[in-house]
C-alpha atoms as a PDB file:
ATOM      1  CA  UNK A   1       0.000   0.000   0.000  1.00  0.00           C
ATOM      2  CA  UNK A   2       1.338   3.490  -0.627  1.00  0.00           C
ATOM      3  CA  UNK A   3      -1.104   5.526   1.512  1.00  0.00           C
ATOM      4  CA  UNK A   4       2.056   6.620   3.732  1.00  0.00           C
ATOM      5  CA  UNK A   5       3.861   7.125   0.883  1.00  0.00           C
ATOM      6  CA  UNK A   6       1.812   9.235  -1.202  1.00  0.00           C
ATOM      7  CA  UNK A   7       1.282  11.941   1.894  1.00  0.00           C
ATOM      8  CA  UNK A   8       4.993  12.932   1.746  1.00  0.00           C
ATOM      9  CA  UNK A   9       5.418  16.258   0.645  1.00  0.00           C
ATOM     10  CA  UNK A  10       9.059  16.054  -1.147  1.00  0.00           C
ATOM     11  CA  UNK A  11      10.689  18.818  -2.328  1.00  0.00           C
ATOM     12  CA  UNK A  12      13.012  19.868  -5.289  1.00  0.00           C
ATOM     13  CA  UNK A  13      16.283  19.631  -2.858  1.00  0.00           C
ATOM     14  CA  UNK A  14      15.197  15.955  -1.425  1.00  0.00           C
ATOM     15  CA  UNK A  15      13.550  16.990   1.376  1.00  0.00           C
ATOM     16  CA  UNK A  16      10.976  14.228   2.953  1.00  0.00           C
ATOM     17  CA  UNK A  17       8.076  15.857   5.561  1.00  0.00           C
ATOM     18  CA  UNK A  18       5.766  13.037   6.670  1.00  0.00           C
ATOM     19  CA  UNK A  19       3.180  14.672   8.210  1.00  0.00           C
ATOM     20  CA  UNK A  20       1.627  11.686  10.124  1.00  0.00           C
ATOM     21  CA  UNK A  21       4.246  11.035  11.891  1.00  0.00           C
ATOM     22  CA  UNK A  22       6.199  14.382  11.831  1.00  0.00           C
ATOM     23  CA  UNK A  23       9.562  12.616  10.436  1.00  0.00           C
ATOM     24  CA  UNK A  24      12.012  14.299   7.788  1.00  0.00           C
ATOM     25  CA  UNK A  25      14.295  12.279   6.026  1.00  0.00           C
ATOM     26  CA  UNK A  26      16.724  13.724   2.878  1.00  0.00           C
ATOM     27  CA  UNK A  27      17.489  11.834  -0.371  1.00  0.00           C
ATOM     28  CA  UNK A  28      19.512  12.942  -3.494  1.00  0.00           C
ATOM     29  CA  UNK A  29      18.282  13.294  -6.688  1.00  0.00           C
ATOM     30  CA  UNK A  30      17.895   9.525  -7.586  1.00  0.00           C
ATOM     31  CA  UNK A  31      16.146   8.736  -4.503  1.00  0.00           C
ATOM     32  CA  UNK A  32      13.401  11.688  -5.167  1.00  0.00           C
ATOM     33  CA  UNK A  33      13.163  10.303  -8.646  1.00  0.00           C
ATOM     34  CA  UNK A  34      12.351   6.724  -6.997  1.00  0.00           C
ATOM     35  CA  UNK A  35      10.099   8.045  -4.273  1.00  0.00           C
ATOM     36  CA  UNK A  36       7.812   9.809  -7.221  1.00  0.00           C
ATOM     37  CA  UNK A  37       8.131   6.919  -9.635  1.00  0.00           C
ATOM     38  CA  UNK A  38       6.675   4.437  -6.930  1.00  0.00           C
ATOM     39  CA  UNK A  39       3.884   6.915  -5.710  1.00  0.00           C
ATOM     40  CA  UNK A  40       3.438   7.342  -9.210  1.00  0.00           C
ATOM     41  CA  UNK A  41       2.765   3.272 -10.281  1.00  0.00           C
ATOM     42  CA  UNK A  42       5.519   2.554 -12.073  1.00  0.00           C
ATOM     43  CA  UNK A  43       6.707  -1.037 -12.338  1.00  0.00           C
ATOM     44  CA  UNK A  44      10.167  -2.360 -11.384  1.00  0.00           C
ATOM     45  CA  UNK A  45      11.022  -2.035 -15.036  1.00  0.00           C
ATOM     46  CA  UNK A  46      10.126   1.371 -15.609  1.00  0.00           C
ATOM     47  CA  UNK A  47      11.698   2.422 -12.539  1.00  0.00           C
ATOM     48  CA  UNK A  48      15.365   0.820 -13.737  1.00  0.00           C
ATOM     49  CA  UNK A  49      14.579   2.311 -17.496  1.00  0.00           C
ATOM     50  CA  UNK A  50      14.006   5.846 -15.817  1.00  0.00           C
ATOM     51  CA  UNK A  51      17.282   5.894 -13.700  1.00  0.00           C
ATOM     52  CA  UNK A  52      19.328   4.553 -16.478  1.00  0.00           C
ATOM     53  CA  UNK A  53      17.546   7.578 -18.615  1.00  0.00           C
ATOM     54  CA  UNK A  54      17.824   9.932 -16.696  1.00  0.00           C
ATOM     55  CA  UNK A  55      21.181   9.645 -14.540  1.00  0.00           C
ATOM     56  CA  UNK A  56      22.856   7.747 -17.529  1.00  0.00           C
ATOM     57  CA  UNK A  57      23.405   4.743 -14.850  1.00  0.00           C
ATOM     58  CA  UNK A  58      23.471   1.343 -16.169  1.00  0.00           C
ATOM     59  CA  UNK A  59      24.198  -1.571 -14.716  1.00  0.00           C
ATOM     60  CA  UNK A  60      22.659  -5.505 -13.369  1.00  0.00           C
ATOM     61  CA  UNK A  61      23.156  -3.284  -9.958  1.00  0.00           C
ATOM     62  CA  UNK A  62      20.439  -0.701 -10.621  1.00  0.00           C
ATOM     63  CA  UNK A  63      17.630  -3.196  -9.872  1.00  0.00           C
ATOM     64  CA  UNK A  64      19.327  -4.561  -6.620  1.00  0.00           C
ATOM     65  CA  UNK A  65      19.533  -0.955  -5.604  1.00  0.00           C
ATOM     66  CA  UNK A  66      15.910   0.053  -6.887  1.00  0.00           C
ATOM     67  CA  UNK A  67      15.055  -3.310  -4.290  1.00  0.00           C
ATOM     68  CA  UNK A  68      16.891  -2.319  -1.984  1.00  0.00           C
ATOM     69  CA  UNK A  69      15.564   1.655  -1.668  1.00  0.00           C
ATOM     70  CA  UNK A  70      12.121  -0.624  -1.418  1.00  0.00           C
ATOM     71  CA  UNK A  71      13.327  -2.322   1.504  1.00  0.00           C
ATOM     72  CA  UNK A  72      14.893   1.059   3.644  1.00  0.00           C
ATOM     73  CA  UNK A  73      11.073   2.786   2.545  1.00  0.00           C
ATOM     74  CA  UNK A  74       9.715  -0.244   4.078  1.00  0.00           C
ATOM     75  CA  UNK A  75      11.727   0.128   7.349  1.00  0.00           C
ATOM     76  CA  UNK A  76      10.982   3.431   7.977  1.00  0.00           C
ATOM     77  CA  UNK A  77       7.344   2.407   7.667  1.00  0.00           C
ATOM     78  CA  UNK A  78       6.474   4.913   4.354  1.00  0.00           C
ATOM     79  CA  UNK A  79       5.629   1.191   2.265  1.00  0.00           C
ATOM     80  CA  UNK A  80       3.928  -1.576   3.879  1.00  0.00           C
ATOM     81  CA  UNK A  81       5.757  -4.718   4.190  1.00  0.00           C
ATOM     82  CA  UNK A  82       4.066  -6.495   1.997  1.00  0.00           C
ATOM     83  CA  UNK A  83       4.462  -4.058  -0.944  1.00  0.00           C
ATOM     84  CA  UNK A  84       6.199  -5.329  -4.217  1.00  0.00           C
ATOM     85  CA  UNK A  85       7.276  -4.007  -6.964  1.00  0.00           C
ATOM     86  CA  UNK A  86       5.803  -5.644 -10.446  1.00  0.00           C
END
């Protein structure tokens, strides 16, 4: 579920407000691009194919670290553990 997830208000620099819970958090530019790609619906795929687009980052790694960014999201409760990417 991405109810958590799609109250952040994230700005331009990569800075997270959760306003549930009161939390900030800071991410660079790829993480922002992640963070509105998931809230957005995009699938594992189109997540890798926007990175590599955008950041000109290619690489087997991208989709361990795409996973991965899932997982830390997940920890600081702003995905549900049960949410996967397609």
């Amino acid at each position: 579920m991405l109810d958590a997830l799609s109250h952040l208000a994230i700005s331009p620099s990569g800075f997270i407000f959760d306003p549930s819970s009161g939390a900030t958090f800071t991410t660079n530019d790829t993480g922002r691009a992640l963070l509105e790609g998931i809230r957005d619906g995009r699938s594992l795929d189109e997540l890798v194919a926007q990175l590599e687009e955008t950041f000109q980052v290619y690489g087997s790694d991208l989709r361990r670290d795409v996973l991965e960014f899932v997982r830390v999201l997940q920890d600081e409760g702003l995905l549900d553990r049960d949410f996967e990417l397609e």
